[in-house]
Protein backbone atom coordinates (compact mmCIF):
# COMPACT_ATOMS: atom_id res chain seq x y z
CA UNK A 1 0.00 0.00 0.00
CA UNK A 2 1.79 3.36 -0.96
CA UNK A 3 2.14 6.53 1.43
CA UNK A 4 -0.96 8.47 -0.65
CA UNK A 5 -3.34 5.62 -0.14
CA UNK A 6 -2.72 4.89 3.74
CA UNK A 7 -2.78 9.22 4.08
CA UNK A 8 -6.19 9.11 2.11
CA UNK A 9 -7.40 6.77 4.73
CA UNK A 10 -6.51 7.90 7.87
CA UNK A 11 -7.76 11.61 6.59
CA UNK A 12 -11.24 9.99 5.29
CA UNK A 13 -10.88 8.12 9.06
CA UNK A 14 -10.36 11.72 10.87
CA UNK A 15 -13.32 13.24 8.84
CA UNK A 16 -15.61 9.91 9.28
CA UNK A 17 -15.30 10.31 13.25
CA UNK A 18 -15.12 14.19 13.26
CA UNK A 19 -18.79 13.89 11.47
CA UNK A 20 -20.04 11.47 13.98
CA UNK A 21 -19.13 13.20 16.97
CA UNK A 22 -20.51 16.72 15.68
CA UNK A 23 -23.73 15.21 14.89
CA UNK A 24 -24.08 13.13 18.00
CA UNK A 25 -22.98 15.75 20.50
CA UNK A 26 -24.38 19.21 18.54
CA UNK A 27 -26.68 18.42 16.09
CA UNK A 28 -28.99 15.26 17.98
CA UNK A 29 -27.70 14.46 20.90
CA UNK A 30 -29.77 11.86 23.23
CA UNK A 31 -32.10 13.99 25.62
CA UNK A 32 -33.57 11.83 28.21
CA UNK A 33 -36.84 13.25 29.41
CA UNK A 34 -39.31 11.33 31.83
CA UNK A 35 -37.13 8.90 33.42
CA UNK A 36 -37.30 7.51 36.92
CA UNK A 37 -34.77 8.05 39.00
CA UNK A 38 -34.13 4.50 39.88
CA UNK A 39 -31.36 4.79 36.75
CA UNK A 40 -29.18 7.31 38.52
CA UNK A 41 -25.42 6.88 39.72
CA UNK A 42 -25.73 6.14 43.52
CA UNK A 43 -24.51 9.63 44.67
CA UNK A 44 -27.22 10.67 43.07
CA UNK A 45 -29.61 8.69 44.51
CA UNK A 46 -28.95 9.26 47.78
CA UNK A 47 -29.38 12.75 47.21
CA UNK A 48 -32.98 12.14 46.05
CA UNK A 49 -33.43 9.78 49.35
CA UNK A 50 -31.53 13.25 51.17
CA UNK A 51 -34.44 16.02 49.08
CA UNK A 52 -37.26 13.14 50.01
CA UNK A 53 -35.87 13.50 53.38
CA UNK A 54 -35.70 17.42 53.11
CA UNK A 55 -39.52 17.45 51.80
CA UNK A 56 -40.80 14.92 54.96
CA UNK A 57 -39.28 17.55 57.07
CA UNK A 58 -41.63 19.99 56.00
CA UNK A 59 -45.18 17.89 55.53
CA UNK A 60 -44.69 14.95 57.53
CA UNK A 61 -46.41 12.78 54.55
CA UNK A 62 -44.90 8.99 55.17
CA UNK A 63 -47.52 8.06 52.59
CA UNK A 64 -46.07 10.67 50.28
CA UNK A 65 -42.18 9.79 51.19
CA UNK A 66 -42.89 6.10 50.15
CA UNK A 67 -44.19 6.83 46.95
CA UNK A 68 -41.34 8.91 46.08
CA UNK A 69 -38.52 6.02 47.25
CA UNK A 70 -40.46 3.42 45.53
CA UNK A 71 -39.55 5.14 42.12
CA UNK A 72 -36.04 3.98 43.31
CA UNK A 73 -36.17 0.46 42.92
CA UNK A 74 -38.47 -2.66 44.28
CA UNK A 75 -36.48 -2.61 48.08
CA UNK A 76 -38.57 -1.34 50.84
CA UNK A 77 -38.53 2.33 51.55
CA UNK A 78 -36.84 1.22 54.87
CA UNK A 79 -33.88 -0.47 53.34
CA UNK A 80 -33.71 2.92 50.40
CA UNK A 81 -33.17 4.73 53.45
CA UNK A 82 -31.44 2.64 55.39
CA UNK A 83 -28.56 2.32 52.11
CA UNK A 84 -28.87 5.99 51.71
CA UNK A 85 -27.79 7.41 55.24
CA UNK A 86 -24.79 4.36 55.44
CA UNK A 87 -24.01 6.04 52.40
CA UNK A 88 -24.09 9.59 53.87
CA UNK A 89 -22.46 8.76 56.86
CA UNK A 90 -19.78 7.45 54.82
CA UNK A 91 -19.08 9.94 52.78
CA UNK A 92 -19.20 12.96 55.46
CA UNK A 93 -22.91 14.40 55.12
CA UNK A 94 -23.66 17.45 57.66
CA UNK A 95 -25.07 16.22 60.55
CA UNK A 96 -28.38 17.61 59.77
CA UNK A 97 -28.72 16.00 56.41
CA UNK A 98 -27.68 12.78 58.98
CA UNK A 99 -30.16 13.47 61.27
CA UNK A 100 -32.67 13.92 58.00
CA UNK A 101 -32.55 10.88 56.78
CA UNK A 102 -32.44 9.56 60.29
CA UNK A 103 -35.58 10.81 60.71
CA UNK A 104 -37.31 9.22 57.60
CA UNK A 105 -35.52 6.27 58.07
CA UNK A 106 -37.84 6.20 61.60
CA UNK A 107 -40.61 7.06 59.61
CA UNK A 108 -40.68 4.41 56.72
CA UNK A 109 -39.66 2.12 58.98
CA UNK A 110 -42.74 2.23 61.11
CA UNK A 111 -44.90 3.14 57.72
CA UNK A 112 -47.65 0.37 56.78
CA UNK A 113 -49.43 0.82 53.50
């Protein structure tokens, strides 16, 4: 294979991928819209166990707190909880965002549909 031929490759190569990547990161990239958060990293989980916390603060709804954990997976709201504030004392929470999830970890514990 001569020098021209393997240079008219790579370049055709370079373009090929240079095309692909414009059009799949500027021109349609994948939006996801409508998803439940039971697909999220776990950080980011336990952050929506730590707003679901946060939000049972304010209305006191256990009904209301289970329905929002359940989106997370088929575990008990209990155990959601109960992984979420290991997680959070792990990783060096405040103490109040402790003691929140403490706190709704009570509650869906003792919570009977």
């Amino acid at each position: 294979m001569s020098s021209s031929n393997l240079i008219k490759i790579i370049t055709a190569l370079a373009i090929g991928i240079a095309l692909c990547l414009i059009y799949g990161w500027v021109i349609d990239p994948i939006e996801y819209v409508d998803v439940t958060p039971n697909i999220l990293r776990q950080d980011y989980q336990v952050d929506y166990v730590l707003m679901t916390a946060e939000a049972f603060q304010h209305d006191f709804d256990s009904e209301s707190a289970a329905r929002r954990l359940a989106m997370l997976g088929s575990e008990s709201p209990a155990n959601i909880t109960a992984n979420a504030l290991e997680y959070a004392i792990a990783n060096n929470f405040t103490e109040t965002e402790i003691k929140h999830l403490q706190t709704l970890l009570t509650a869906m514990q003792t919570y009977s549909p």
